[in-house]
PDB file of N, CA and C in Angstrom:
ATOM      1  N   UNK A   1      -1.569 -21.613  -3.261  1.00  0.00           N
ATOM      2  CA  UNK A   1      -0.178 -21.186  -3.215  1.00  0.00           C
ATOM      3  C   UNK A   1       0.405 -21.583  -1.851  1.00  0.00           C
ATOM      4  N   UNK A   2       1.084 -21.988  -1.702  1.00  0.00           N
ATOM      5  CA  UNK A   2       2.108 -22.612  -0.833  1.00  0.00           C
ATOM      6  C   UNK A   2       2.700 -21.448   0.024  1.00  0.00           C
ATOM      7  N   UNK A   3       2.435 -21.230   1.423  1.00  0.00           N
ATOM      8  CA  UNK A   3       2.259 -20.209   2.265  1.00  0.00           C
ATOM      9  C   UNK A   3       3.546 -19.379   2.577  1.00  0.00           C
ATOM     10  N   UNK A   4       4.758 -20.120   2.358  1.00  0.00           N
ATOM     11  CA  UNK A   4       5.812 -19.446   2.195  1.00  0.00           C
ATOM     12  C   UNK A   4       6.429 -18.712   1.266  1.00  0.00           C
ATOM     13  N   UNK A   5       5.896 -19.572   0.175  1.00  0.00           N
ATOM     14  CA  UNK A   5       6.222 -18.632  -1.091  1.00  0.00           C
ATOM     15  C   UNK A   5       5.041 -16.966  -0.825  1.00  0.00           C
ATOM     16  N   UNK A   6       3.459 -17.607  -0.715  1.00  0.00           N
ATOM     17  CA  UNK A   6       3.033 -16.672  -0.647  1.00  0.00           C
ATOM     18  C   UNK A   6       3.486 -15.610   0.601  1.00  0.00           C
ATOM     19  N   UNK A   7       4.268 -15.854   1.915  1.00  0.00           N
ATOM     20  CA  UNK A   7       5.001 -14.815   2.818  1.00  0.00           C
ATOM     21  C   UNK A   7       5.735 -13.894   2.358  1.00  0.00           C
ATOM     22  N   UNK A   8       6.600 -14.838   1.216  1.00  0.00           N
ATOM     23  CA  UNK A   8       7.932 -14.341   0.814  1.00  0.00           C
ATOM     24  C   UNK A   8       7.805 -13.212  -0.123  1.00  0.00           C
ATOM     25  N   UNK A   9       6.347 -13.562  -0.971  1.00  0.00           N
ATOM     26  CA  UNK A   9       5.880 -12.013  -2.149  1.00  0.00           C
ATOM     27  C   UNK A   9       5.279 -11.173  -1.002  1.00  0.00           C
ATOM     28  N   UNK A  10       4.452 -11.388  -0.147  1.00  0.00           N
ATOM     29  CA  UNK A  10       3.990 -10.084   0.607  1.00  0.00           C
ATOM     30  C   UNK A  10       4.480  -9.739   1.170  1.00  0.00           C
ATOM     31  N   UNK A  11       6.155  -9.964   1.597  1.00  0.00           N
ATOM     32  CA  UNK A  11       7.238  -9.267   2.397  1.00  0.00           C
ATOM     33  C   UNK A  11       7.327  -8.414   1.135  1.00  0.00           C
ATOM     34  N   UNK A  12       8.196  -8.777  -0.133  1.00  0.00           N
ATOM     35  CA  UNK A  12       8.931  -8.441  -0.945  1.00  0.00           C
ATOM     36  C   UNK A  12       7.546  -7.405  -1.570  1.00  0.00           C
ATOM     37  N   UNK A  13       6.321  -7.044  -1.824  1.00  0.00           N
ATOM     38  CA  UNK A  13       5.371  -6.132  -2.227  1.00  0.00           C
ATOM     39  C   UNK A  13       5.090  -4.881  -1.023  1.00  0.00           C
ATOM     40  N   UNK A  14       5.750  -5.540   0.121  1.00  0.00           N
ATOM     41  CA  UNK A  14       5.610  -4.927   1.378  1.00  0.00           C
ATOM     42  C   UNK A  14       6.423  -3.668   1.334  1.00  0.00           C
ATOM     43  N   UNK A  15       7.528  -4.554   0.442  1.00  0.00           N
ATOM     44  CA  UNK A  15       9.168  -3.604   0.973  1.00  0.00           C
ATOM     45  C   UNK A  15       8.998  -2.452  -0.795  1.00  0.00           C
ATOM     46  N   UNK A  16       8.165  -2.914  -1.491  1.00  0.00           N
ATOM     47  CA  UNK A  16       8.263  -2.067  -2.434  1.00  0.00           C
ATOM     48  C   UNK A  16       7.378  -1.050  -2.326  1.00  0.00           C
ATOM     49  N   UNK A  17       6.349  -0.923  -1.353  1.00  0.00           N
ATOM     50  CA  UNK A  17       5.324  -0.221  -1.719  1.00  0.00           C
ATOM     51  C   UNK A  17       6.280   0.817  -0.481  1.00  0.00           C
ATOM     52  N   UNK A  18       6.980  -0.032   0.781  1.00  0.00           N
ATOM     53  CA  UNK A  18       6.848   1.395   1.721  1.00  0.00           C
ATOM     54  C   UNK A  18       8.437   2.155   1.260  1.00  0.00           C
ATOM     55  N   UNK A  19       9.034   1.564   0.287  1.00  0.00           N
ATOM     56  CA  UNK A  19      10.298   2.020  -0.130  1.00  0.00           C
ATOM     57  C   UNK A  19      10.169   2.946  -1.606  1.00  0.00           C
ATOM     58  N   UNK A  20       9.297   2.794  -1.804  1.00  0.00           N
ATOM     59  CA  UNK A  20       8.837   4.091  -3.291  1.00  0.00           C
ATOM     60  C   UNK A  20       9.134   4.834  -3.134  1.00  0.00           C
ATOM     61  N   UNK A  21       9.514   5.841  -1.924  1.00  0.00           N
ATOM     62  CA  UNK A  21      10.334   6.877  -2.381  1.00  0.00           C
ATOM     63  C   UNK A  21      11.313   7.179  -2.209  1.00  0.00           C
ATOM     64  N   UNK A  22      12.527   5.805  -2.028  1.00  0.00           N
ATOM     65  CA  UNK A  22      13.659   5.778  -1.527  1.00  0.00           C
ATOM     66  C   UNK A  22      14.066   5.094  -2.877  1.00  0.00           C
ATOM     67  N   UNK A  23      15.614   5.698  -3.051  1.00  0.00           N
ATOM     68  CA  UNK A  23      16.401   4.774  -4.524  1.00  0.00           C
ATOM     69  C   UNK A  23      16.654   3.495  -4.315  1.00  0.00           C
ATOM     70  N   UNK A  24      15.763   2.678  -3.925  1.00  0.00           N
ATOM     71  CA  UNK A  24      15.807   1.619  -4.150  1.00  0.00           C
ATOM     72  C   UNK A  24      14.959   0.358  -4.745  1.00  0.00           C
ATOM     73  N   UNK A  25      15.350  -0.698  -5.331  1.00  0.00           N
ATOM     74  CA  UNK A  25      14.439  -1.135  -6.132  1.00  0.00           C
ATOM     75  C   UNK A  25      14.483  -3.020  -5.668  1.00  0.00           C
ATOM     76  N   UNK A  26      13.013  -3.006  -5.389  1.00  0.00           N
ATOM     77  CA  UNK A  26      12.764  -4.661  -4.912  1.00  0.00           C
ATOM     78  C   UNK A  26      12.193  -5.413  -5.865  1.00  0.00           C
ATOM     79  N   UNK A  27      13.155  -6.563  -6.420  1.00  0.00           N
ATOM     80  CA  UNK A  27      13.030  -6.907  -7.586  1.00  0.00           C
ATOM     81  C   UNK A  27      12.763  -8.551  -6.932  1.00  0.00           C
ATOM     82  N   UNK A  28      11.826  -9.550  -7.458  1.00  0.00           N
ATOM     83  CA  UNK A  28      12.055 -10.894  -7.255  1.00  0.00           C
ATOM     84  C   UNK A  28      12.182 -11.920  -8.444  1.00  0.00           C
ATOM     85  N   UNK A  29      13.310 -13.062  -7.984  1.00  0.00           N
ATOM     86  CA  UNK A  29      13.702 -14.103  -9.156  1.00  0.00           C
ATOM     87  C   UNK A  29      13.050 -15.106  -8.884  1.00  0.00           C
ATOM     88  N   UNK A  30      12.496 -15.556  -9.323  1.00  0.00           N
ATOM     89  CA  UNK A  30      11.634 -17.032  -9.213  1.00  0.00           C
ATOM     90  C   UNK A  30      12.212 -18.233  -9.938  1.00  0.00           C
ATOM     91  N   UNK A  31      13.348 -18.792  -9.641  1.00  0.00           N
ATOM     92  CA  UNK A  31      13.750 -20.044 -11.326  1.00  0.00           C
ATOM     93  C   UNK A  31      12.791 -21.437 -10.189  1.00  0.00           C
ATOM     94  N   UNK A  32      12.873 -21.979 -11.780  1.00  0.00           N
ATOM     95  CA  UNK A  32      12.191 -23.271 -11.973  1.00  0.00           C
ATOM     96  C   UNK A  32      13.254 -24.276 -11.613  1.00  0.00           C
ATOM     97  N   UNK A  33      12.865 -25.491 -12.443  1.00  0.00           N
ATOM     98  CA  UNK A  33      14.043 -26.729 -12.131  1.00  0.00           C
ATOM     99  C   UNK A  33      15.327 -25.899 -12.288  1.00  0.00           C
ATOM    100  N   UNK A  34      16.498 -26.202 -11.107  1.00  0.00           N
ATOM    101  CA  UNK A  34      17.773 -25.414 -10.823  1.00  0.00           C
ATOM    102  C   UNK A  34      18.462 -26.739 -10.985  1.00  0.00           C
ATOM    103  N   UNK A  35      19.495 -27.351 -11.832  1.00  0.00           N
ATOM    104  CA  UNK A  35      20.458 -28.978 -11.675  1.00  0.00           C
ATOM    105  C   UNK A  35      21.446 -28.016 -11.003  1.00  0.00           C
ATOM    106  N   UNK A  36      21.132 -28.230  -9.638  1.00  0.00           N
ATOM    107  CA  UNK A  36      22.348 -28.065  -8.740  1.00  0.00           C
ATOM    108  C   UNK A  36      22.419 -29.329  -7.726  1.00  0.00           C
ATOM    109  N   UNK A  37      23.951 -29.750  -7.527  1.00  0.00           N
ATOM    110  CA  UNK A  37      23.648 -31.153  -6.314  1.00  0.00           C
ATOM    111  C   UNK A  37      23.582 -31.008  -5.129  1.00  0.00           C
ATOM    112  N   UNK A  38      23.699 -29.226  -4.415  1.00  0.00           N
ATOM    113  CA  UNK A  38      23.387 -28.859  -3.048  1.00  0.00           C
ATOM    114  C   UNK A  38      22.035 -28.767  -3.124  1.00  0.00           C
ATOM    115  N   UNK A  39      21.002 -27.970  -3.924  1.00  0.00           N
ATOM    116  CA  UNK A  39      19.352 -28.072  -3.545  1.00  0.00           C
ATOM    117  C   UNK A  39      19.210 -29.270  -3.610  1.00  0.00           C
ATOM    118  N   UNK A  40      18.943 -30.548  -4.447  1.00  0.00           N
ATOM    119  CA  UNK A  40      18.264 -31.550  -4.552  1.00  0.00           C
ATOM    120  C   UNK A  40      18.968 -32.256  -3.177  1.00  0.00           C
ATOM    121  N   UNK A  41      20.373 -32.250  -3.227  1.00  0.00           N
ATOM    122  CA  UNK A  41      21.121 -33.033  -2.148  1.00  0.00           C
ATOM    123  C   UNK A  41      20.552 -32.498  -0.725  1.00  0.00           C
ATOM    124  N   UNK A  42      20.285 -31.413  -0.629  1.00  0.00           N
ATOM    125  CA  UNK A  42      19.497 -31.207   0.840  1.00  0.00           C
ATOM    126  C   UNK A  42      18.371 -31.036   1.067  1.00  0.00           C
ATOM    127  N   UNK A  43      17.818 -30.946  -0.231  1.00  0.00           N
ATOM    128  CA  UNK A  43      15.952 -31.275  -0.171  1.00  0.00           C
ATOM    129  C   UNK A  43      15.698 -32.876  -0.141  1.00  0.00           C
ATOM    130  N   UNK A  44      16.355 -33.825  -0.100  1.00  0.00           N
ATOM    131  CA  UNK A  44      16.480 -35.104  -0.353  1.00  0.00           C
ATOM    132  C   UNK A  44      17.272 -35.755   1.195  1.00  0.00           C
ATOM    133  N   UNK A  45      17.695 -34.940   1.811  1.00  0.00           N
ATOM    134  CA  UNK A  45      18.584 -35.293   3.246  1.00  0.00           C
ATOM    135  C   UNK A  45      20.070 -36.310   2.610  1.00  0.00           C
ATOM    136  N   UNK A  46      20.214 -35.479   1.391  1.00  0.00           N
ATOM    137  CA  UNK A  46      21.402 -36.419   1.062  1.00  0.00           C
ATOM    138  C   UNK A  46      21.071 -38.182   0.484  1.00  0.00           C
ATOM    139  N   UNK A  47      20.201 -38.287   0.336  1.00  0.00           N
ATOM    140  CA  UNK A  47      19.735 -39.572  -0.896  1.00  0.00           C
ATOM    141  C   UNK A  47      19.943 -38.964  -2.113  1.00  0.00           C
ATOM    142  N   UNK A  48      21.094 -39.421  -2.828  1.00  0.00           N
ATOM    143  CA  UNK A  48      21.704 -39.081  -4.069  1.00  0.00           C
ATOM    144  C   UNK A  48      20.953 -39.777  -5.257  1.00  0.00           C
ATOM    145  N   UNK A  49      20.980 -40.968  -4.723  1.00  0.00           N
ATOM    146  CA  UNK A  49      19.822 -41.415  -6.047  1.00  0.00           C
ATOM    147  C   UNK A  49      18.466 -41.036  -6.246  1.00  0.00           C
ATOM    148  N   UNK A  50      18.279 -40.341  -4.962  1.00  0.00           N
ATOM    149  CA  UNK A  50      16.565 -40.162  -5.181  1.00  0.00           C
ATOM    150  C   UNK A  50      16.726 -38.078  -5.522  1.00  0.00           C
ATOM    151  N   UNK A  51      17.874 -37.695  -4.960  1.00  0.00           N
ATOM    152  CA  UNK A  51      17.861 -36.337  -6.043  1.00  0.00           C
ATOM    153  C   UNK A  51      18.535 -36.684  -7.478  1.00  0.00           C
ATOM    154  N   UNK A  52      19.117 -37.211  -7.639  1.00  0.00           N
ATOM    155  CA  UNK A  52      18.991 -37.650  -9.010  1.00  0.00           C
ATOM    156  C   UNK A  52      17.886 -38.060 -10.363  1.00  0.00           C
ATOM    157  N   UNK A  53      17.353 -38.572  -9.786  1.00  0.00           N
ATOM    158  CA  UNK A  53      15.746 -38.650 -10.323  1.00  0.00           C
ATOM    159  C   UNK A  53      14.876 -37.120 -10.391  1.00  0.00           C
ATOM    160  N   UNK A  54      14.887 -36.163 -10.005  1.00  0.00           N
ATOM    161  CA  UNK A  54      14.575 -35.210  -9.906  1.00  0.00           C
ATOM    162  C   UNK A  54      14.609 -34.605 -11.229  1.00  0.00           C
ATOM    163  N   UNK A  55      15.934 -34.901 -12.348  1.00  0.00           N
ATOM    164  CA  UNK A  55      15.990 -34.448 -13.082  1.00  0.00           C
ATOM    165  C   UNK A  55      16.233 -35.254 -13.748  1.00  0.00           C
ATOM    166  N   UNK A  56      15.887 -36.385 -14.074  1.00  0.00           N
ATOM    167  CA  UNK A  56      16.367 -37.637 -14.416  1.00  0.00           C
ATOM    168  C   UNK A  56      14.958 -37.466 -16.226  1.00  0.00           C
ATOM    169  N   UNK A  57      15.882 -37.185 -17.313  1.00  0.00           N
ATOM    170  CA  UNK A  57      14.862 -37.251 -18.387  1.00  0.00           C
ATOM    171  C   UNK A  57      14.697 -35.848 -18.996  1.00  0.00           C
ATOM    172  N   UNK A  58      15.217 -34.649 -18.174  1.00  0.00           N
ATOM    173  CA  UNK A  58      14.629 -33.435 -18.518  1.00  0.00           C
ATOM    174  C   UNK A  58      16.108 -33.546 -19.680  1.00  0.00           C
ATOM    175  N   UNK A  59      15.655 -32.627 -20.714  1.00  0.00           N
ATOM    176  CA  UNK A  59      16.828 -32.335 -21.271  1.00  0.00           C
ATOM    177  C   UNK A  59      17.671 -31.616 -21.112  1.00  0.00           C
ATOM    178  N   UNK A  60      17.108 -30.743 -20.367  1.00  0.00           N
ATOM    179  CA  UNK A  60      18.150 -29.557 -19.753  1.00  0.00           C
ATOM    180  C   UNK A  60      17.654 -28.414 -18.921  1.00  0.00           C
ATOM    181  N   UNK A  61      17.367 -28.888 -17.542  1.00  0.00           N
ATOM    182  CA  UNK A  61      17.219 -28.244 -16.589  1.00  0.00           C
ATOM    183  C   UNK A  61      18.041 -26.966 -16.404  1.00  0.00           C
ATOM    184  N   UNK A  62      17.693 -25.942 -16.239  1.00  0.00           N
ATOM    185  CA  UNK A  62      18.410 -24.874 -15.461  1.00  0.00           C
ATOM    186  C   UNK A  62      19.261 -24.892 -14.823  1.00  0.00           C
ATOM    187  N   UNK A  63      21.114 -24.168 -15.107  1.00  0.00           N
ATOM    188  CA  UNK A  63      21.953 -24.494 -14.647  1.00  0.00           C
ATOM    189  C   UNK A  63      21.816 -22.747 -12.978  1.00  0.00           C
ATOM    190  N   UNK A  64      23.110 -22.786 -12.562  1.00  0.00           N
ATOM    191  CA  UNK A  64      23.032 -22.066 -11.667  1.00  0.00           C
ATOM    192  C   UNK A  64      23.645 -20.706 -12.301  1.00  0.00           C
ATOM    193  N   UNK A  65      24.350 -20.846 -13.419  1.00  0.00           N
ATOM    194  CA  UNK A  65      24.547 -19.845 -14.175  1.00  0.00           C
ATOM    195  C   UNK A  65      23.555 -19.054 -14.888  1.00  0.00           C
ATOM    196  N   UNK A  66      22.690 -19.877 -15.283  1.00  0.00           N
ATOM    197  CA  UNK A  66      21.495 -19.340 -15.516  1.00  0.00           C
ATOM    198  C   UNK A  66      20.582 -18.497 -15.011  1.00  0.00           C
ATOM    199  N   UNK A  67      20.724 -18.943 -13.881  1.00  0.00           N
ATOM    200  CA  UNK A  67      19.495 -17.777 -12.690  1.00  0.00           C
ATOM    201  C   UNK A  67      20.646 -17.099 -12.391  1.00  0.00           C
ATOM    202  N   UNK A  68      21.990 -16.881 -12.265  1.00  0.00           N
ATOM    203  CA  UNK A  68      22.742 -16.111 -11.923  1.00  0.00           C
ATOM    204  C   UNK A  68      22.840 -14.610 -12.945  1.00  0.00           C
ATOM    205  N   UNK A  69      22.669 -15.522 -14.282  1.00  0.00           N
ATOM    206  CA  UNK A  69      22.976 -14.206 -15.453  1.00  0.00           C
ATOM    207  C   UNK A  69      21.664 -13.301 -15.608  1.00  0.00           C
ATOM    208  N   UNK A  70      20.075 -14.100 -15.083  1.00  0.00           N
ATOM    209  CA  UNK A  70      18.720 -13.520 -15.040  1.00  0.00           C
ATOM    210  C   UNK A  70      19.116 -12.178 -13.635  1.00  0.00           C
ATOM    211  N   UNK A  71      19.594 -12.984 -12.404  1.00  0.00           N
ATOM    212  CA  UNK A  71      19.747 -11.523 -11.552  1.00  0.00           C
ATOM    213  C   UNK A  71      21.166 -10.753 -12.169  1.00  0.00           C
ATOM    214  N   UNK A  72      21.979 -10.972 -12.431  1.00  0.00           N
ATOM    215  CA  UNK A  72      22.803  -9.798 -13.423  1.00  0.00           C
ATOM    216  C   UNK A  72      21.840  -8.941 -14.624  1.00  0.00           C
ATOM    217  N   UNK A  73      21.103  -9.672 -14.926  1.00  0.00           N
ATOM    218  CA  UNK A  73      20.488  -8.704 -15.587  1.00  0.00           C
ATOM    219  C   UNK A  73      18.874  -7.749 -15.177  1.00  0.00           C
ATOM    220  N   UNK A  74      18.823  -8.414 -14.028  1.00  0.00           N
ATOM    221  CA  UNK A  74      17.930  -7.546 -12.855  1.00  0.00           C
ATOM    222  C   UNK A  74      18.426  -6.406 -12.672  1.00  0.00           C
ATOM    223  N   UNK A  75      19.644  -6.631 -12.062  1.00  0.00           N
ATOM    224  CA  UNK A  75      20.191  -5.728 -11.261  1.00  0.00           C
ATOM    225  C   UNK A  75      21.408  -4.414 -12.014  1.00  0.00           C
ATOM    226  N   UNK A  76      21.296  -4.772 -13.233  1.00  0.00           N
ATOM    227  CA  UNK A  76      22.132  -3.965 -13.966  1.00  0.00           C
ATOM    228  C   UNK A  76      20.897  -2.967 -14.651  1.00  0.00           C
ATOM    229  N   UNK A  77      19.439  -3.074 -14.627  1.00  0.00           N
ATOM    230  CA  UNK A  77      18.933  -2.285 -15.809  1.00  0.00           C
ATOM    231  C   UNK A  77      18.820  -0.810 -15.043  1.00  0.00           C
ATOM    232  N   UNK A  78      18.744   0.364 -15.902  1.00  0.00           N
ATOM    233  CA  UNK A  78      18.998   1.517 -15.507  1.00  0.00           C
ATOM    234  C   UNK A  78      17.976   1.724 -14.098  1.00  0.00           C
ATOM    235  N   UNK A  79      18.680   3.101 -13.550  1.00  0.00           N
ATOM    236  CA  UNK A  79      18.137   3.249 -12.252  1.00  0.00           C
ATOM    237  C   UNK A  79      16.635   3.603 -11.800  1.00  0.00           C
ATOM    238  N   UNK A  80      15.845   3.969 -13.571  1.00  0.00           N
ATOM    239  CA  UNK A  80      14.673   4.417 -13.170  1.00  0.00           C
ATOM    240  C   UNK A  80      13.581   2.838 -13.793  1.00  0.00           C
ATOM    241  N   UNK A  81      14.493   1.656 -14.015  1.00  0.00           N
ATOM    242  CA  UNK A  81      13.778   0.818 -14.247  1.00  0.00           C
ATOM    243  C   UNK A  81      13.887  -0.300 -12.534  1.00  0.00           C
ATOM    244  N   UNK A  82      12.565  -1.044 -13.102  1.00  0.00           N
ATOM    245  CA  UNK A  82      12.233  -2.394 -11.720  1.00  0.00           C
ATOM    246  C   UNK A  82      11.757  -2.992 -12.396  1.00  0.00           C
ATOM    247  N   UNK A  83      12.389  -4.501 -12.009  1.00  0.00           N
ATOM    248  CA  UNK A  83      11.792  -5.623 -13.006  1.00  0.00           C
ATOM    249  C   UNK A  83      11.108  -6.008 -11.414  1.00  0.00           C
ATOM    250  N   UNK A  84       9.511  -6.280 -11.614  1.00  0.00           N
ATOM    251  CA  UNK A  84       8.982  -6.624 -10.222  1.00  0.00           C
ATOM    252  C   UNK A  84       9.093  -8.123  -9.597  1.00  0.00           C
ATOM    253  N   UNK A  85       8.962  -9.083 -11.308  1.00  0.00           N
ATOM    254  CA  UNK A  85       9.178 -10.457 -11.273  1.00  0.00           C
ATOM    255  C   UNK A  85       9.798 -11.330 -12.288  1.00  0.00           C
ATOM    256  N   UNK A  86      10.854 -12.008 -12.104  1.00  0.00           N
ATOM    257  CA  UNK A  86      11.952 -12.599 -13.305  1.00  0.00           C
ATOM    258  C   UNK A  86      11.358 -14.351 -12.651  1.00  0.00           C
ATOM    259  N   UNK A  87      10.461 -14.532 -13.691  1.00  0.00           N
ATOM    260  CA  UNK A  87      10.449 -16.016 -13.573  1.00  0.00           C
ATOM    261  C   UNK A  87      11.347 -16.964 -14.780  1.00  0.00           C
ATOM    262  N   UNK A  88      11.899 -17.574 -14.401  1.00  0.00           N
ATOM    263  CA  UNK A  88      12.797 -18.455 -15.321  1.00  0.00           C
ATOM    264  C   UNK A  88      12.212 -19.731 -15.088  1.00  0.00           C
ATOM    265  N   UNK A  89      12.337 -21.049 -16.026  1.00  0.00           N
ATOM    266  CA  UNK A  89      12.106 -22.272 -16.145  1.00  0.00           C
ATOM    267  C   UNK A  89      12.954 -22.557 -17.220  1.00  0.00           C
ATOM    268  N   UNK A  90      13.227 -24.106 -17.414  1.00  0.00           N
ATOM    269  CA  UNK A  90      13.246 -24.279 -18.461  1.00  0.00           C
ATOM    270  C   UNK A  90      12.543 -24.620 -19.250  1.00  0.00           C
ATOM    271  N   UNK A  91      12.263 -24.558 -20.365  1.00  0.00           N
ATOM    272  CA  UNK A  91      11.594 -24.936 -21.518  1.00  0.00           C
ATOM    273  C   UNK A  91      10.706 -26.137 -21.347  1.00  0.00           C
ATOM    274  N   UNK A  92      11.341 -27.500 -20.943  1.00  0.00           N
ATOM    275  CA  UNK A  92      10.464 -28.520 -20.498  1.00  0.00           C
ATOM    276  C   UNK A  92       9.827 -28.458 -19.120  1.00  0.00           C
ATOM    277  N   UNK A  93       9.632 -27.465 -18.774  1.00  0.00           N
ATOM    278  CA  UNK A  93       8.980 -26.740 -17.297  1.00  0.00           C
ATOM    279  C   UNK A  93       7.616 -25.891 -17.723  1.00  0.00           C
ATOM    280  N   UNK A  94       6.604 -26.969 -17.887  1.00  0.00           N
ATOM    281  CA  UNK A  94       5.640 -26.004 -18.093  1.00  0.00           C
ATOM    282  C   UNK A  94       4.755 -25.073 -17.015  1.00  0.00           C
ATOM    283  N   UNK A  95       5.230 -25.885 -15.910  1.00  0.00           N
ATOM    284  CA  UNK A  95       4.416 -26.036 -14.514  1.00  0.00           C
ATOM    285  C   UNK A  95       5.592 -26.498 -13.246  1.00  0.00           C
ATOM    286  N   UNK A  96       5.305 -26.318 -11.579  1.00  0.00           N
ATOM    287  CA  UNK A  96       6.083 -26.825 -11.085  1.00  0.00           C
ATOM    288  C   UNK A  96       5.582 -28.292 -10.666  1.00  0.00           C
ATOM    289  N   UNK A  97       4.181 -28.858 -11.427  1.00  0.00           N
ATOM    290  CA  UNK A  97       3.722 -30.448 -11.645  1.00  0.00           C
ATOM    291  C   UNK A  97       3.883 -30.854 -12.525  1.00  0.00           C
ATOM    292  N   UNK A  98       3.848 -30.053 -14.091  1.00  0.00           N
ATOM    293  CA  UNK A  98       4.392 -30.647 -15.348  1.00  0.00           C
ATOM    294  C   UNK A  98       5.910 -30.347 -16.390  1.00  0.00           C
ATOM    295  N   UNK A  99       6.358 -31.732 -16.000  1.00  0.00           N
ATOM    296  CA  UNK A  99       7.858 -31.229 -16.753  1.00  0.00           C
ATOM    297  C   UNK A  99       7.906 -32.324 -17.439  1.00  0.00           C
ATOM    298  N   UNK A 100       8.588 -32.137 -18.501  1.00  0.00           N
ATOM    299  CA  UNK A 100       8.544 -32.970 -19.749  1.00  0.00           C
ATOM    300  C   UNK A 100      10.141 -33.778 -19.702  1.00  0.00           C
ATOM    301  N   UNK A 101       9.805 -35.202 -19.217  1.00  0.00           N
ATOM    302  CA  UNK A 101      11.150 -35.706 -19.044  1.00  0.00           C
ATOM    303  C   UNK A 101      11.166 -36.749 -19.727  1.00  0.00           C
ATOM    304  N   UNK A 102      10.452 -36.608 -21.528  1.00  0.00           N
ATOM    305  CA  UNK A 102      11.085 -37.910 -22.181  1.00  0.00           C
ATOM    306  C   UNK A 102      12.216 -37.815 -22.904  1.00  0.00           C
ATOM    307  N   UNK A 103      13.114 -37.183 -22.611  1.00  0.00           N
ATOM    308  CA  UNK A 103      14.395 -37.115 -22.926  1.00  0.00           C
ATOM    309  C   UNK A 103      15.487 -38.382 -21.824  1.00  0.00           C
TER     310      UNK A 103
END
């Protein structure tokens, strides 16, 4: 696991365990392929053709509405519920090494 991601859950398991008895609830979203042209465009330093390829074949990558309507629906479920982890992908996302781009 990739050391930041793994930082980023033992902050976020950190903040749930010492906040249990406070009304609050630490929930994490994880999405998969996101077709947005600011991530690829600045994970790429702005090479447009080479974030383009990124998604180049998938049939339909994850829009930003998508992970937007997954935390609306995090954050709306009643007060005695916690969703601990909302992983989203899309469909041709089996893996973050295997994605199915013969489309």
């Amino acid at each position: 696991m990739n050391w930041r991601i793994f930082g980023a859950r033992a902050l976020i398991e950190t903040l749930r365990l010492e906040l249990v008895h406070a009304p609050v609830r630490v929930s994490e979203v994880a999405p998969g392929m996101v077709a947005t042209d600011e991530f690829s465009l600045v994970r790429f330093r702005g090479d447009a053709d080479r974030a383009a390829k990124v998604y180049e074949g998938v049939a339909e990558p994850l829009t930003a509405e998508d992970v937007a309507d997954v935390i609306a629906f995090v954050a709306t479920r009643p007060a005695h519920v916690n969703i601990d982890l909302a992983v989203v992908k899309p469909r041709a996302q089996a893996a973050s090494y295997l994605v199915d781009k013969t489309n």
